[in-house]
Protein backbone atom coordinates (compact mmCIF):
# COMPACT_ATOMS: atom_id res chain seq x y z
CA UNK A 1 6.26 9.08 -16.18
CA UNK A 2 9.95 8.59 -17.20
CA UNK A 3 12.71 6.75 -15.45
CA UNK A 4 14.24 9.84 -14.09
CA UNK A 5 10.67 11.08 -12.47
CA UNK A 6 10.07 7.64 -10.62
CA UNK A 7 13.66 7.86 -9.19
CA UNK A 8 13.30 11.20 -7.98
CA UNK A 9 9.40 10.17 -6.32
CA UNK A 10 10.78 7.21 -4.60
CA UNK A 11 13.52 8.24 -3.37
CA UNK A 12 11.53 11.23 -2.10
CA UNK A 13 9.33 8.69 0.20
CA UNK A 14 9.90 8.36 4.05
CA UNK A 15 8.47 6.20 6.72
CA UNK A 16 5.80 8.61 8.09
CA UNK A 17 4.52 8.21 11.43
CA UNK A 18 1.10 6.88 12.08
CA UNK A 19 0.43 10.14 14.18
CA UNK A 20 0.47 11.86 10.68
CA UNK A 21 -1.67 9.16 8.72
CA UNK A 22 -4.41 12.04 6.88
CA UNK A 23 -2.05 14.76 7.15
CA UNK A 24 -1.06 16.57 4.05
CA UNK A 25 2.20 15.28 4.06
CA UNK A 26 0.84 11.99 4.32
CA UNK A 27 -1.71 12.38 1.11
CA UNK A 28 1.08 13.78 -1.25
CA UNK A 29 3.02 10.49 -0.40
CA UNK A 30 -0.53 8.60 -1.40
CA UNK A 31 -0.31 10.17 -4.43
CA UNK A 32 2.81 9.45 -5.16
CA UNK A 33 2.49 5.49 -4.41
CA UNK A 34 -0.36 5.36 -6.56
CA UNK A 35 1.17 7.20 -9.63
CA UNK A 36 3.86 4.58 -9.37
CA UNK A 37 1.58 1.67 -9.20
CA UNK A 38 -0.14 2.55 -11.75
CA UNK A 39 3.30 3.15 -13.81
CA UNK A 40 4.87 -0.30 -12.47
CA UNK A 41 1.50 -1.60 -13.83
CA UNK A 42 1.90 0.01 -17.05
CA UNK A 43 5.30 -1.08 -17.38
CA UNK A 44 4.53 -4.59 -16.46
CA UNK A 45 2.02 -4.78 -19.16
CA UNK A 46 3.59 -3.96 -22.38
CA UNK A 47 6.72 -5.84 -21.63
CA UNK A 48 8.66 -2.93 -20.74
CA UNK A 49 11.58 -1.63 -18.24
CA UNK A 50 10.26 -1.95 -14.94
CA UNK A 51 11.92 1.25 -13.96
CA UNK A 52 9.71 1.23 -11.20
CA UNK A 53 10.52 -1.54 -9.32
CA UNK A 54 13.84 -0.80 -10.16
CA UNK A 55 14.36 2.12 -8.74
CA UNK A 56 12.81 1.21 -5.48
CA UNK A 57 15.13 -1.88 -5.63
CA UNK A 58 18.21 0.69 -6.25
CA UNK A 59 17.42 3.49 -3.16
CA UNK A 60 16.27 0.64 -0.74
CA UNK A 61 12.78 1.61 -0.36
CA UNK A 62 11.35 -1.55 -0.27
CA UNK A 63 11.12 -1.35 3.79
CA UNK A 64 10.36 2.15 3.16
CA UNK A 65 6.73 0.67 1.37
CA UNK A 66 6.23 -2.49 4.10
CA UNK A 67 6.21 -0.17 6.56
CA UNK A 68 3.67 2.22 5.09
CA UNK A 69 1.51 -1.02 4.60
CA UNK A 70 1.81 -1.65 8.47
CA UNK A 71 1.25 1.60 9.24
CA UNK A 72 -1.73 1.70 6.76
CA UNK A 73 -3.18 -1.79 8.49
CA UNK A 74 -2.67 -0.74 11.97
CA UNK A 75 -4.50 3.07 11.38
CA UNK A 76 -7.40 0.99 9.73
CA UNK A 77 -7.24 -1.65 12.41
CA UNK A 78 -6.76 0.27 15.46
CA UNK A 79 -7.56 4.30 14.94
CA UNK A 80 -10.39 4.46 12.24
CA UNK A 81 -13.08 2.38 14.49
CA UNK A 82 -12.49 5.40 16.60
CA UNK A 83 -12.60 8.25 14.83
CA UNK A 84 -15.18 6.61 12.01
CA UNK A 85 -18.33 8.84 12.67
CA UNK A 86 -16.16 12.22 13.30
CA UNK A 87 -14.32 11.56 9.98
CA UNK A 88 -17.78 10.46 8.38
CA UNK A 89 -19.25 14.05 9.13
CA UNK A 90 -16.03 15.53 7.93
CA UNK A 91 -15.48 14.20 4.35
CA UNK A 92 -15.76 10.61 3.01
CA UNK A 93 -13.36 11.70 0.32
CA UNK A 94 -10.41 11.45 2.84
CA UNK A 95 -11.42 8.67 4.86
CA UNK A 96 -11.79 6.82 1.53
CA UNK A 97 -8.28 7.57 0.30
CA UNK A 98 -6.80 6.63 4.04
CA UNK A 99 -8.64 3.09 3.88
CA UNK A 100 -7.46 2.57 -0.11
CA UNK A 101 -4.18 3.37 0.44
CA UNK A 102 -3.40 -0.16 1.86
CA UNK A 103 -4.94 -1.35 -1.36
CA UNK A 104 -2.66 0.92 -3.27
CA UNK A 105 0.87 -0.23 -1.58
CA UNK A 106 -0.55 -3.86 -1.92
CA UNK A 107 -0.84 -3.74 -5.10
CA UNK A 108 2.57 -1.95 -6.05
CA UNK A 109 4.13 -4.17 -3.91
CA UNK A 110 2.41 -7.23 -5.85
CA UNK A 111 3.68 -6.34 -9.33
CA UNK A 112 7.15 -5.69 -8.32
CA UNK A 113 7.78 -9.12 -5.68
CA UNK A 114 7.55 -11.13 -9.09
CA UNK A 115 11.10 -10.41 -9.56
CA UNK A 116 13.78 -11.64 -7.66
CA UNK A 117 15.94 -8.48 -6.75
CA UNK A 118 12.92 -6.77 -4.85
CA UNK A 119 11.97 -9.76 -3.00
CA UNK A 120 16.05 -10.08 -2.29
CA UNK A 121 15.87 -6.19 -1.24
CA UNK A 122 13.06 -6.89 0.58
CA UNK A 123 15.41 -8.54 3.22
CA UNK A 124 14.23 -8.96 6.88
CA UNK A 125 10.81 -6.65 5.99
CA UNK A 126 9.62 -9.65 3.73
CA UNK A 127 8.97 -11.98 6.50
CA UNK A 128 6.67 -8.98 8.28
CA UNK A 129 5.14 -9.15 4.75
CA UNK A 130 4.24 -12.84 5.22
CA UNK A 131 2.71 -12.03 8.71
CA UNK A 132 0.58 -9.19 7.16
CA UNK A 133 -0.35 -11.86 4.29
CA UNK A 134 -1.23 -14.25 7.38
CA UNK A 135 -3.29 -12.03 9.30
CA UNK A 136 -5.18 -10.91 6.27
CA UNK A 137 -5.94 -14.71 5.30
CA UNK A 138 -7.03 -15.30 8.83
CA UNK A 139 -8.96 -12.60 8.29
CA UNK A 140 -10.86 -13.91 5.46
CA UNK A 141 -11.36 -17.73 6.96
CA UNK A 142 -12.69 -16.24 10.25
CA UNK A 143 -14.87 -14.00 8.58
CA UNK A 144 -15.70 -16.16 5.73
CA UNK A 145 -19.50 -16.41 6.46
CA UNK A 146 -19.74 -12.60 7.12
CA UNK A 147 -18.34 -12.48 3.62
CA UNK A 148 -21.03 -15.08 2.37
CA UNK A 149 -24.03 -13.30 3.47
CA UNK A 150 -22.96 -9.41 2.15
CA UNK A 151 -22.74 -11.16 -1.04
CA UNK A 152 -26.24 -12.80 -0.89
CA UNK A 153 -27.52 -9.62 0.27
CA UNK A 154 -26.21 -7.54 -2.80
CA UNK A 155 -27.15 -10.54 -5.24
């Protein structure tokens, strides 16, 4: 991917409503997240211009990618419990790809808050990043034992 394609793909991204979280709007904007992680990623390893985080830095679409993470928590949160066995019978392929995508932003998000201008960028959606961080940890301590015994199971 060059510099020029990851400026025109981010600054293509748009804060879409939960209402449209599957939709094919939606999965061309997953697509597009992950092609850029894994570029930031690539770019991160060899020492290179992070272009990537750059950009995103440069057209102010690091709220842009917060809220797609809150969306992306609050559809997996709130919406899949309800629709799990319809989707289930539908294709596992999608509701995979809807559950990963928080995965996917995470990640992006983690490579590029290393530097200092996207965490600066990052402005008042940061702190809403340290709730999600906080809920997610909570997650983990009150579940911790759940956890425990999936692993024992699998060992």
């Amino acid at each position: 991917m060059t510099p020029y394609e990851a400026e025109h793909l981010i600054g293509e991204l748009t804060e879409i409503d939960i209402k449209e979280y599957g939709s094919k709007a939606w999965f061309n904007q997953h697509e597009t997240i992950d092609r850029l992680n894994i570029q930031a990623h690539k770019n991160a390893m060899g020492g290179t211009d992070e272009f990537v985080m750059d950009s995103f830095v440069t057209l102010d679409k690091m709220n842009t990618l917060v809220f797609e993470l809150l969306s992306a928590e609050a559809w997996k949160q709130k919406v899949f419990p309800i629709i799990k066995q319809d989707v289930a019978q539908l294709s596992t392929i999608k509701s995979y790809m809807c559950m990963y995508h928080e995965a996917s932003i995470v990640n992006l998000m983690e490579v590029m808050l290393y530097h200092r201008t996207a965490c600066e960028s990052s402005e008042d959606a940061l702190v809403e990043l340290i709730d999600y961080c906080y809920r997610k940890f909570l997650d983990l301590e009150n579940n911790a034992g759940f956890y425990q015994k999936q692993q024992a199971g699998m060992a």
